[in-house]
N, C-alpha and C. Protein backbone atom coordinates (compact mmCIF):
# COMPACT_ATOMS: atom_id res chain seq x y z
N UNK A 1 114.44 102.58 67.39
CA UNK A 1 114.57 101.49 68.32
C UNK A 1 114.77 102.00 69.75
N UNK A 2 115.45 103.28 69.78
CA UNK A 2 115.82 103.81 71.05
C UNK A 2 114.57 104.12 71.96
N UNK A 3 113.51 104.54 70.82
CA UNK A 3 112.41 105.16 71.55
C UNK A 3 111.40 103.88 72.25
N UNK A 4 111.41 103.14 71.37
CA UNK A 4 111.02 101.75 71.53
C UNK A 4 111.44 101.29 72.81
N UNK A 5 112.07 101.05 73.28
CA UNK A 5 113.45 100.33 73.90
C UNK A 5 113.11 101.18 75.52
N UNK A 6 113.08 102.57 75.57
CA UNK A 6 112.52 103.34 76.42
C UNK A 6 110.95 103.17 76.33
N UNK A 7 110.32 103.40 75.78
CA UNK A 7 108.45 103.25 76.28
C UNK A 7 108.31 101.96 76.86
N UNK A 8 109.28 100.90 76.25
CA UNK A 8 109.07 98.98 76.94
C UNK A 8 109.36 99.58 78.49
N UNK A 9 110.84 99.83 78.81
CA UNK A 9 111.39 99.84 80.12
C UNK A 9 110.44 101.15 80.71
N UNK A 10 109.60 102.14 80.33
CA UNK A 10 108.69 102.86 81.09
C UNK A 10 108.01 102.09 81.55
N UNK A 11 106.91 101.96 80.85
CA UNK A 11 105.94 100.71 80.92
C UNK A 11 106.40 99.87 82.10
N UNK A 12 107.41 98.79 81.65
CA UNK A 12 107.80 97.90 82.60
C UNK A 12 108.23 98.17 84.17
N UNK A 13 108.69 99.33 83.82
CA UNK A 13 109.37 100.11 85.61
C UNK A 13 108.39 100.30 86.24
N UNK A 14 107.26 100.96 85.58
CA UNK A 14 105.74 101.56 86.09
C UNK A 14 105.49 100.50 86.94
N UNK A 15 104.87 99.50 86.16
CA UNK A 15 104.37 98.06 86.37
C UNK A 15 105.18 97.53 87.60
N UNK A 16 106.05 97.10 87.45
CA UNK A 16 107.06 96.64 88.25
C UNK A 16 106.88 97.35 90.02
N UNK A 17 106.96 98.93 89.60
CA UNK A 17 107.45 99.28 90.68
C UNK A 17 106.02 99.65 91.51
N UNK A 18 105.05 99.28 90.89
CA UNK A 18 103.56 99.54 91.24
C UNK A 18 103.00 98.14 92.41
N UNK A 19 103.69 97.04 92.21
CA UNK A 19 103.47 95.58 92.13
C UNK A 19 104.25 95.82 93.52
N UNK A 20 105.50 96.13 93.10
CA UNK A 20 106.55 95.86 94.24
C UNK A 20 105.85 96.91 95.49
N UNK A 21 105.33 98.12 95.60
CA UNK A 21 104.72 98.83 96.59
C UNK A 21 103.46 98.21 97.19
N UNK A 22 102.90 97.52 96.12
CA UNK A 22 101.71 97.29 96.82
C UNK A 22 101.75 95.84 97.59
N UNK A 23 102.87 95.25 97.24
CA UNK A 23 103.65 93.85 98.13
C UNK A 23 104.26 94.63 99.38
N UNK A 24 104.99 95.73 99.12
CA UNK A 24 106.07 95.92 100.33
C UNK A 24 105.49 96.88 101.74
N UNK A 25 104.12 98.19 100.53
CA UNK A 25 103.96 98.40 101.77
C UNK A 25 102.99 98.33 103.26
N UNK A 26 102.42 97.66 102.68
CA UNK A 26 101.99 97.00 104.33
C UNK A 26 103.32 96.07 105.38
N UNK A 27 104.06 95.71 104.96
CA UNK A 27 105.19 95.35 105.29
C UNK A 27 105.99 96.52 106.43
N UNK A 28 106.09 97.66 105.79
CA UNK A 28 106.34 98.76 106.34
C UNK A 28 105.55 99.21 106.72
N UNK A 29 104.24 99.48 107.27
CA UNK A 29 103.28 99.82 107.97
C UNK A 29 103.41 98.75 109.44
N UNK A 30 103.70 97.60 108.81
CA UNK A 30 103.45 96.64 110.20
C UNK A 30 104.80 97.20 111.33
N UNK A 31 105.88 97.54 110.02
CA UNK A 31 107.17 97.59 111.30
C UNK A 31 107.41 99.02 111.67
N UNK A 32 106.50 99.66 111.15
CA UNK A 32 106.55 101.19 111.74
C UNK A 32 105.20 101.41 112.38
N UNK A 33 104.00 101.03 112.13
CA UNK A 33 103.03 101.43 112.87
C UNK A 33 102.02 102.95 112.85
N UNK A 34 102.31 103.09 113.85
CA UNK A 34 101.84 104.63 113.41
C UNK A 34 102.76 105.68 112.54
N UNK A 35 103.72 105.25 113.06
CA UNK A 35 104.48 105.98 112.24
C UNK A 35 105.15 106.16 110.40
N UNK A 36 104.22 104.78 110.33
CA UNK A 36 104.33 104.70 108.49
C UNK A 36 103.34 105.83 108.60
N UNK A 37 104.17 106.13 106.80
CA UNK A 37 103.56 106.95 106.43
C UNK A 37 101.99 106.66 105.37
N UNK A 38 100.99 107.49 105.52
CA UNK A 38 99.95 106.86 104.45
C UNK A 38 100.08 107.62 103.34
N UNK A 39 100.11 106.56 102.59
CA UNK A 39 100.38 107.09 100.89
C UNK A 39 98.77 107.11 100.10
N UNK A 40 97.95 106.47 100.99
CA UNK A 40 96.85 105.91 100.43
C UNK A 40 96.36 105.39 99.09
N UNK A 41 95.50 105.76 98.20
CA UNK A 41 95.11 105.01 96.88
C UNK A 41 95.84 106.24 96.34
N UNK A 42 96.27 105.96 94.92
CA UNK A 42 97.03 106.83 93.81
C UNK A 42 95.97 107.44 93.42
N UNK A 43 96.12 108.72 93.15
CA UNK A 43 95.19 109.24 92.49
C UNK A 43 95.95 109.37 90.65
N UNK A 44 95.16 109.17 90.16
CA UNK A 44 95.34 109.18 89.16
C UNK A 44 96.29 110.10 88.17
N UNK A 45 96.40 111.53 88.90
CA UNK A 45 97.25 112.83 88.25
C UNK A 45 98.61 112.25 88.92
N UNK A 46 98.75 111.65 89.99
CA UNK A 46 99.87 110.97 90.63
C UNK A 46 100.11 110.00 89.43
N UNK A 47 99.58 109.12 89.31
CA UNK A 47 99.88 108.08 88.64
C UNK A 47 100.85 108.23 87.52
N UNK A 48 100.41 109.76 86.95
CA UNK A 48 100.82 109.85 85.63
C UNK A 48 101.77 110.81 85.90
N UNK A 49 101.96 111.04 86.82
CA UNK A 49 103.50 111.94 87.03
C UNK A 49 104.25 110.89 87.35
N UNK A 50 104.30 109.72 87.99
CA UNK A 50 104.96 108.62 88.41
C UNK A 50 105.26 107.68 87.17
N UNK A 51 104.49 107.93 85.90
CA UNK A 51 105.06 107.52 84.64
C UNK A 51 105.58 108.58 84.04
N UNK A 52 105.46 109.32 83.88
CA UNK A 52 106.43 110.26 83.84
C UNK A 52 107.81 110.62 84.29
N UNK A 53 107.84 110.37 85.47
CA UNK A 53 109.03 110.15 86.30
C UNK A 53 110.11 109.06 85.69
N UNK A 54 109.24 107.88 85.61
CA UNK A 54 109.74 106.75 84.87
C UNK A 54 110.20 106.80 83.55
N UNK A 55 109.19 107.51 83.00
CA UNK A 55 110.09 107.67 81.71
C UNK A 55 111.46 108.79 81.50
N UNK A 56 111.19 109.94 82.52
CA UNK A 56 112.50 110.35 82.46
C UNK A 56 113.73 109.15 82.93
N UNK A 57 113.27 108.70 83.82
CA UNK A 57 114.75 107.80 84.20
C UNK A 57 114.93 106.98 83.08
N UNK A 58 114.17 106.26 82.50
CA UNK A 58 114.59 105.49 81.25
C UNK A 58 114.84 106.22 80.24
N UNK A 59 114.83 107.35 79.54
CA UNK A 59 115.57 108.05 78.60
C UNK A 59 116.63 108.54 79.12
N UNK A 60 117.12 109.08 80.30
CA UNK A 60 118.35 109.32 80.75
C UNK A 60 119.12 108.13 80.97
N UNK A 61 118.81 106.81 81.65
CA UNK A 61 119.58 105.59 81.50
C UNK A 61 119.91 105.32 80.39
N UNK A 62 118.99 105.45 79.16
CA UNK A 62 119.23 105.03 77.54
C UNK A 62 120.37 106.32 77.21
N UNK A 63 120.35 107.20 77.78
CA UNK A 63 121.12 108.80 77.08
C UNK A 63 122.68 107.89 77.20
N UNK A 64 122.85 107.87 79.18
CA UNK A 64 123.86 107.65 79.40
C UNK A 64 125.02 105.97 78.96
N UNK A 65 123.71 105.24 79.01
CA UNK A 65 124.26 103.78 78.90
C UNK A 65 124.36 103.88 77.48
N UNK A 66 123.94 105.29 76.10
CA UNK A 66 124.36 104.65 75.02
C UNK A 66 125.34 105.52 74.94
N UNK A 67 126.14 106.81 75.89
CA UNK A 67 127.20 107.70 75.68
C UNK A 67 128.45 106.84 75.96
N UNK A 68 128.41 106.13 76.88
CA UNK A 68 129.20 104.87 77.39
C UNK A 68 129.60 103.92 76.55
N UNK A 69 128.77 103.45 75.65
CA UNK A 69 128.87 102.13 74.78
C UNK A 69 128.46 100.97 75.81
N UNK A 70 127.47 100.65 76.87
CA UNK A 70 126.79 100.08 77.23
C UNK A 70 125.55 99.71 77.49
N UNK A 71 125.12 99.90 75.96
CA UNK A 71 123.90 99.60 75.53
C UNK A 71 123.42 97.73 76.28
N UNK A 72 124.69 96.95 76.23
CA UNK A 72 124.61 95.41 76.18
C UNK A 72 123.85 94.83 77.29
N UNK A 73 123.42 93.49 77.58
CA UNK A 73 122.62 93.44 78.65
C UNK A 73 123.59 93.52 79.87
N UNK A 74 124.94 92.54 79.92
CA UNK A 74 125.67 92.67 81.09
C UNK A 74 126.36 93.85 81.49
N UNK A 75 126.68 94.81 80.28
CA UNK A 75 127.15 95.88 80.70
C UNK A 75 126.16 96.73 81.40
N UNK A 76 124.83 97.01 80.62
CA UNK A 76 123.67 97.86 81.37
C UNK A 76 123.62 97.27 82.66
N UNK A 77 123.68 96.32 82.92
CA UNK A 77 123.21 95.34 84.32
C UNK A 77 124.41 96.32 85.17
N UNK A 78 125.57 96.37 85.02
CA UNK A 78 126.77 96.45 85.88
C UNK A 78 126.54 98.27 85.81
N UNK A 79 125.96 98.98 85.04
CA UNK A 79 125.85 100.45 84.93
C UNK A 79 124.56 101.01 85.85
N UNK A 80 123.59 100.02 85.74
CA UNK A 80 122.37 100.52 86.59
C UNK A 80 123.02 100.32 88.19
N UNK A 81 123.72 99.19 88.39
CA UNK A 81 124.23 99.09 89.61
C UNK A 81 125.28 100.19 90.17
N UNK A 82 125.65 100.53 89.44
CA UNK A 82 126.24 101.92 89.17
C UNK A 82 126.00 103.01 89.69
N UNK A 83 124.85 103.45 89.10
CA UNK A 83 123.98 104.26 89.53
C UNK A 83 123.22 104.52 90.37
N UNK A 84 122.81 102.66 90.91
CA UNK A 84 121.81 103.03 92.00
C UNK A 84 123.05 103.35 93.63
N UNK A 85 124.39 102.78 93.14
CA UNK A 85 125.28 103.29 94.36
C UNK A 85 125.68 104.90 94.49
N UNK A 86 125.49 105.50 93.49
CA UNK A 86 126.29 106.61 93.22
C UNK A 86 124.57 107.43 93.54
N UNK A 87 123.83 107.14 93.01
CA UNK A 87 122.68 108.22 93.19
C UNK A 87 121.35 107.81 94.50
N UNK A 88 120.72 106.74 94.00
CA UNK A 88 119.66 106.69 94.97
C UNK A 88 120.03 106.49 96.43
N UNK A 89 120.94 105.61 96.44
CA UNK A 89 121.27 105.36 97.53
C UNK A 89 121.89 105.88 98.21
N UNK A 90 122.77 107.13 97.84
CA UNK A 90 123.26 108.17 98.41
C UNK A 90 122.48 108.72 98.92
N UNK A 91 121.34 109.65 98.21
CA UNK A 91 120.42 110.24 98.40
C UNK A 91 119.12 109.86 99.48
N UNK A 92 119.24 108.75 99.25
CA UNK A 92 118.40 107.94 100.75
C UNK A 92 118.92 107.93 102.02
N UNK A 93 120.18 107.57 102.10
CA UNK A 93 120.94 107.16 103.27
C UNK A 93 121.10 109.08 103.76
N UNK A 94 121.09 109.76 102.89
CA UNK A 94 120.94 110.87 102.97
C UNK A 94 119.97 111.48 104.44
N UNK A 95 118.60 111.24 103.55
CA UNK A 95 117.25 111.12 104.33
C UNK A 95 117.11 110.52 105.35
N UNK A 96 117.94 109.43 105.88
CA UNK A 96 117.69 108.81 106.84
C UNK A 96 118.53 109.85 108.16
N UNK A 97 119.79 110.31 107.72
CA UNK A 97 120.87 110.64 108.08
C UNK A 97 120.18 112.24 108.96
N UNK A 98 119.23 113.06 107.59
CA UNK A 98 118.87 114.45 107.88
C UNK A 98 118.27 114.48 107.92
N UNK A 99 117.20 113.81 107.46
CA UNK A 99 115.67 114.27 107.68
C UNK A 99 114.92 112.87 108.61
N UNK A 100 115.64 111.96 109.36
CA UNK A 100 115.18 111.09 110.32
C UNK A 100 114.15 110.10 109.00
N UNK A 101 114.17 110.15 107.88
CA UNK A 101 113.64 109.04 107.08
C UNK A 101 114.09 107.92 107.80
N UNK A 102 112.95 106.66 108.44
CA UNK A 102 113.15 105.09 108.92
C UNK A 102 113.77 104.56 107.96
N UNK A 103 114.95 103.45 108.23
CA UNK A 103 115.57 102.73 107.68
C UNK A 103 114.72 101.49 106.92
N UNK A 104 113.38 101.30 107.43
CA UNK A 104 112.76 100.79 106.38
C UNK A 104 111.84 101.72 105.35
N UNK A 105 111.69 102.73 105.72
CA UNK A 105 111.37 103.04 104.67
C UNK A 105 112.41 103.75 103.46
N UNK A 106 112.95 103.93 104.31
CA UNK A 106 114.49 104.48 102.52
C UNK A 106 114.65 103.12 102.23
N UNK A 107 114.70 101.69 102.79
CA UNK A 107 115.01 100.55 102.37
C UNK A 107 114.09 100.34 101.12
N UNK A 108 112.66 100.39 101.17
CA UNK A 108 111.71 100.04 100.52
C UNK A 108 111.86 100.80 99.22
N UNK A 109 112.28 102.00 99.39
CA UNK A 109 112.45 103.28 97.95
C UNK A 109 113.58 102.66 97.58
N UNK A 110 114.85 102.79 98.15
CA UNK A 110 116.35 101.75 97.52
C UNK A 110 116.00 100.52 96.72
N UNK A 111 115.36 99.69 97.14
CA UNK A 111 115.13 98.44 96.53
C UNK A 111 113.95 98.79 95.30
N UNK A 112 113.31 99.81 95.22
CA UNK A 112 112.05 100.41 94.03
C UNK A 112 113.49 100.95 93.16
N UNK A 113 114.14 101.34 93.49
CA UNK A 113 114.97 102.22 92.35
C UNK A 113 116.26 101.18 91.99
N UNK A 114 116.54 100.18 92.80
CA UNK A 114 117.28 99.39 92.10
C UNK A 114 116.90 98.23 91.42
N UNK A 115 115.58 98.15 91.13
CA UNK A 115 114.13 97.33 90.25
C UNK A 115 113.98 98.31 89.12
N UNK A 116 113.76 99.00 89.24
CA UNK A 116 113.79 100.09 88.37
C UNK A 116 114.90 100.34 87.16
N UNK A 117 115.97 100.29 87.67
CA UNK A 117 117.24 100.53 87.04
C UNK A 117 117.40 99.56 86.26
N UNK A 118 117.49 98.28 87.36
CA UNK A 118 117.75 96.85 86.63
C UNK A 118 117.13 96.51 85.35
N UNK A 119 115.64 97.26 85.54
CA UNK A 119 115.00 96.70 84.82
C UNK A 119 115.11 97.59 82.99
N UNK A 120 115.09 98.27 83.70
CA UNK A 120 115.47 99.39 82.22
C UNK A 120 116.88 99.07 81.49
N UNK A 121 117.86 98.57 82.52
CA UNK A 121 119.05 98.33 81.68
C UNK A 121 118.73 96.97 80.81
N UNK A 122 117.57 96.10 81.88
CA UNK A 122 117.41 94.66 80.91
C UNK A 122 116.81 94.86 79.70
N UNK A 123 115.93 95.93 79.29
CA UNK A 123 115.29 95.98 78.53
C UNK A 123 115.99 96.65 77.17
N UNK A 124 116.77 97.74 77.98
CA UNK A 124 117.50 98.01 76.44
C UNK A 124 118.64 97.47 76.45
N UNK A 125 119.12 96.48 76.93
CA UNK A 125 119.99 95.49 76.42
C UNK A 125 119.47 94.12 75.75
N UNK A 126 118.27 94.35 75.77
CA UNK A 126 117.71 93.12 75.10
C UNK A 126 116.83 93.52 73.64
N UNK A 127 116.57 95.15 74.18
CA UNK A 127 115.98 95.75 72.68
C UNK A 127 117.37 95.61 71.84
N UNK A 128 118.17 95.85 72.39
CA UNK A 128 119.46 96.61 71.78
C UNK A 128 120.14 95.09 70.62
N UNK A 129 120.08 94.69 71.56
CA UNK A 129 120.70 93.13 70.88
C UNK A 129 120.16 93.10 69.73
């Protein structure tokens, strides 16, 4: 079920966070200008490192949220939030701080990784049930 539970929330993060970029970033192109960055079309070896990526975070969310005993949906909900304070968002505000990363664009990655999280905790709290 565990493995299950992780390939749904891969899948779904992929999806999700594929949808949410291709909504947000022209958004960030308009308010940076030249200075967005171009990511252009995915190439495909990208693609699949970016599910990849995804699936590491969802087997490590499943590692940790089942070492915890918060497999549940409200507990996963309150653990991904967790995480996205303690890790991504550290690590962004980071970038903005040292490496001059725009505040919309660490905004746009913050809000991908706390979609991300959310979504993986919903899923194996709902496989889990």
């Amino acid at each position: 079920m565990t493995v299950l539970a992780v390939a749904i929330a891969t899948v779904a993060a992929f999806v999700v966070s594929s949808v949410y970029y291709a909504l947000l970033t022209p958004l960030e192109q308009r308010v940076l200008g030249a200075a967005a960055p171009d990511r252009g079309k995915p190439h495909p070896a990208k693609a699949l490192a970016e599910l990849a990526r995804t699936a590491v975070l969802a087997a490590v969310m499943t590692w940790v949220a089942g070492r915890a005993g918060l497999l549940g949906l409200p507990e996963g909900l309150g653990l991904a939030a967790v995480l996205w304070l303690g890790f991504p968002l550290i690590l962004l505000t980071g970038s903005m701080l040292w490496e001059r990363v725009p505040l919309v664009t660490a905004a746009l990655h913050a809000g991908d990784w706390l979609l991300k999280l959310l979504l993986v905790a919903a899923v194996l709290g709902l496989v889990s049930a």
